[in-house]
C-alpha atoms as a PDB file:
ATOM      1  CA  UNK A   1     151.933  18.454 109.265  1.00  0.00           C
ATOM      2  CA  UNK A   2     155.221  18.080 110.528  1.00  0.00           C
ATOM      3  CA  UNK A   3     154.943  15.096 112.446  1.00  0.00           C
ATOM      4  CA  UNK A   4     153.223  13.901 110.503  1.00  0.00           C
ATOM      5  CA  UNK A   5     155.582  13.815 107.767  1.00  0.00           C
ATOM      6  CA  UNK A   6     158.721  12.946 110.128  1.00  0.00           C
ATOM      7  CA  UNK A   7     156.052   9.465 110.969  1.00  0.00           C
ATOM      8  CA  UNK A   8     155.779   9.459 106.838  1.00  0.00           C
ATOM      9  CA  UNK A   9     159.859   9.701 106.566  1.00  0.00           C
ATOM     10  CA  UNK A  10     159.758   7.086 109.636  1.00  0.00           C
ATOM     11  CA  UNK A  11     157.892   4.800 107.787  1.00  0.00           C
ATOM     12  CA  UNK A  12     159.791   4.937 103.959  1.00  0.00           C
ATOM     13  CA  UNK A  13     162.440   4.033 105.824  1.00  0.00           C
ATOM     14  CA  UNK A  14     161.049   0.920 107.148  1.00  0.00           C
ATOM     15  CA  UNK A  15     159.439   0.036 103.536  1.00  0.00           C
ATOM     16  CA  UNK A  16     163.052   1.407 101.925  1.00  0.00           C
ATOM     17  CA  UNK A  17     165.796   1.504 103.969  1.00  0.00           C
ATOM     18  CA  UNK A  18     166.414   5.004 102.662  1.00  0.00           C
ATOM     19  CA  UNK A  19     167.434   7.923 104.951  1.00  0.00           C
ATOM     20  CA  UNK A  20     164.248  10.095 106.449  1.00  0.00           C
ATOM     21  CA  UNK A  21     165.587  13.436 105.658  1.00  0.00           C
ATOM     22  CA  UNK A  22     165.975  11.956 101.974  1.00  0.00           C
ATOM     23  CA  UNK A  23     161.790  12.042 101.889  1.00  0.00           C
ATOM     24  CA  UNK A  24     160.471  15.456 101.222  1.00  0.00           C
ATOM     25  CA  UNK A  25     157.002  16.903 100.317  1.00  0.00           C
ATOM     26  CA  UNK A  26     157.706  16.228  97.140  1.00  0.00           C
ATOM     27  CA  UNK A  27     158.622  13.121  96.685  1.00  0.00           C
ATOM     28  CA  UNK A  28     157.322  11.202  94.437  1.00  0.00           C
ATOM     29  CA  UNK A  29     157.714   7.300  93.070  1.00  0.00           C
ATOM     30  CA  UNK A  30     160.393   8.648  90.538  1.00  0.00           C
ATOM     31  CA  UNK A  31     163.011   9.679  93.030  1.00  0.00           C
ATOM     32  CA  UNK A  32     162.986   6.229  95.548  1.00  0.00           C
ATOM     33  CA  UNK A  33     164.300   3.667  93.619  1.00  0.00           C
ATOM     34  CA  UNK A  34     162.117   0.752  95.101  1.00  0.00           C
ATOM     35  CA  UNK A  35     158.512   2.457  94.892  1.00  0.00           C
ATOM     36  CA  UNK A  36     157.220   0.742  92.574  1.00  0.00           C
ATOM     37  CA  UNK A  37     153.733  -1.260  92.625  1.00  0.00           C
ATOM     38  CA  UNK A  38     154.655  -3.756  95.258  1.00  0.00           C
ATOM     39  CA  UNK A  39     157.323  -1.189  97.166  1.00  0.00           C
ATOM     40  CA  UNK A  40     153.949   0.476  97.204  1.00  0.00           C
ATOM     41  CA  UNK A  41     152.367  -2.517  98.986  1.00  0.00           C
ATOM     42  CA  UNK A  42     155.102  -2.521 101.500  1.00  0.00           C
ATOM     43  CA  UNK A  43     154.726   1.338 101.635  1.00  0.00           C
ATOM     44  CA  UNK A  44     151.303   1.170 102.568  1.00  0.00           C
ATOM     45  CA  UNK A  45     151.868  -1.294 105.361  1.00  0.00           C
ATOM     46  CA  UNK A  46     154.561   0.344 107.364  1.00  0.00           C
ATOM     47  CA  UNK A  47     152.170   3.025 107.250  1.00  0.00           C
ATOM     48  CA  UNK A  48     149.872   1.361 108.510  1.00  0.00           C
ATOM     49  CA  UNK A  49     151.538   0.214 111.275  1.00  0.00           C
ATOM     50  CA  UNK A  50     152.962   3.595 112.209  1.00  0.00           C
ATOM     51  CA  UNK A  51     149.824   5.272 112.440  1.00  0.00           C
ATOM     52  CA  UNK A  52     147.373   2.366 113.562  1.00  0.00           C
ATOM     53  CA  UNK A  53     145.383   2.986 110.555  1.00  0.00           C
ATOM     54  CA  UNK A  54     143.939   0.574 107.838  1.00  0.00           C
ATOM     55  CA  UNK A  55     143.868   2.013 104.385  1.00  0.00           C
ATOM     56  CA  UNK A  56     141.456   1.217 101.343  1.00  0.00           C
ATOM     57  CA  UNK A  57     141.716   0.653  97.579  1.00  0.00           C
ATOM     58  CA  UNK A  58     141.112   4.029  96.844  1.00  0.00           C
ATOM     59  CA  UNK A  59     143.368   5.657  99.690  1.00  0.00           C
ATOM     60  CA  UNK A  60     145.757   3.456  98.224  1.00  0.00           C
ATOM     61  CA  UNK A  61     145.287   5.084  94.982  1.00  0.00           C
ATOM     62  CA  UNK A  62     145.345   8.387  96.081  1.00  0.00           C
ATOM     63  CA  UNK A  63     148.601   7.623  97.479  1.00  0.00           C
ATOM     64  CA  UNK A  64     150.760   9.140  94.582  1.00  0.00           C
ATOM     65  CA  UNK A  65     153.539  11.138  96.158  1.00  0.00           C
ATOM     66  CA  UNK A  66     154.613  12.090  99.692  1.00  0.00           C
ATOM     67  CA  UNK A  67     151.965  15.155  99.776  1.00  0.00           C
ATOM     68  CA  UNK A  68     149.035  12.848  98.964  1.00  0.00           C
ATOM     69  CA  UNK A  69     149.939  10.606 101.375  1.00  0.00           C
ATOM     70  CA  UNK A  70     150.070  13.435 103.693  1.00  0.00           C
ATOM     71  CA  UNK A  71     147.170  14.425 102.953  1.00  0.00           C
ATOM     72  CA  UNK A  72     145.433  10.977 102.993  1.00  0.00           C
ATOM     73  CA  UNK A  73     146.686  10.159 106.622  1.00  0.00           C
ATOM     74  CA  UNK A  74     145.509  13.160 107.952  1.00  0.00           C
ATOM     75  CA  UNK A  75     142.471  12.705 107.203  1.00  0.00           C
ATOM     76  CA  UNK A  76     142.276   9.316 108.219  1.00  0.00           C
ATOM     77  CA  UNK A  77     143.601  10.342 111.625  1.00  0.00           C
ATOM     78  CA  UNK A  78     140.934  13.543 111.584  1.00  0.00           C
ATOM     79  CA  UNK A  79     138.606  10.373 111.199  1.00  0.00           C
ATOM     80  CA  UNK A  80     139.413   8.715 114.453  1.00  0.00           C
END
């Protein structure tokens, strides 16, 4: 999971220009001031990008914190 989480912390800082080692496990929309519904959008893309991976509605939704998006890009990559 570690990687994967570094890509993760990689890729809010492309979306947020915030420092990786500011993105933990549990991080969630509350503590990054620009995650809202369309920070979300951008979110999702530089994920996307990172990991060569297309998300759908409901991954998107599942996507709640930093530990569901874990989760949710694991699996996707288990997928491949």
């Amino acid at each position: 999971m570690s990687s994967v989480l570094a890509r993760i912390q990689k890729s809010f800082n492309a979306a947020f220009d915030v420092a990786p080692e500011s993105i933990g496990i549990d991080t969630a929309p509350g503590d990054v001031k620009a995650w809202d519904s369309m920070g979300h959008v951008s979110l999702a893309s530089s994920l996307e990008q990172e990991f060569n991976v297309s998300f759908d509605v409901n991954e998107l939704m599942e996507m709640e914190n930093v530990r569901a998006i874990v989760r949710v890009v694991e699996a996707k990559i288990a997928a491949t």
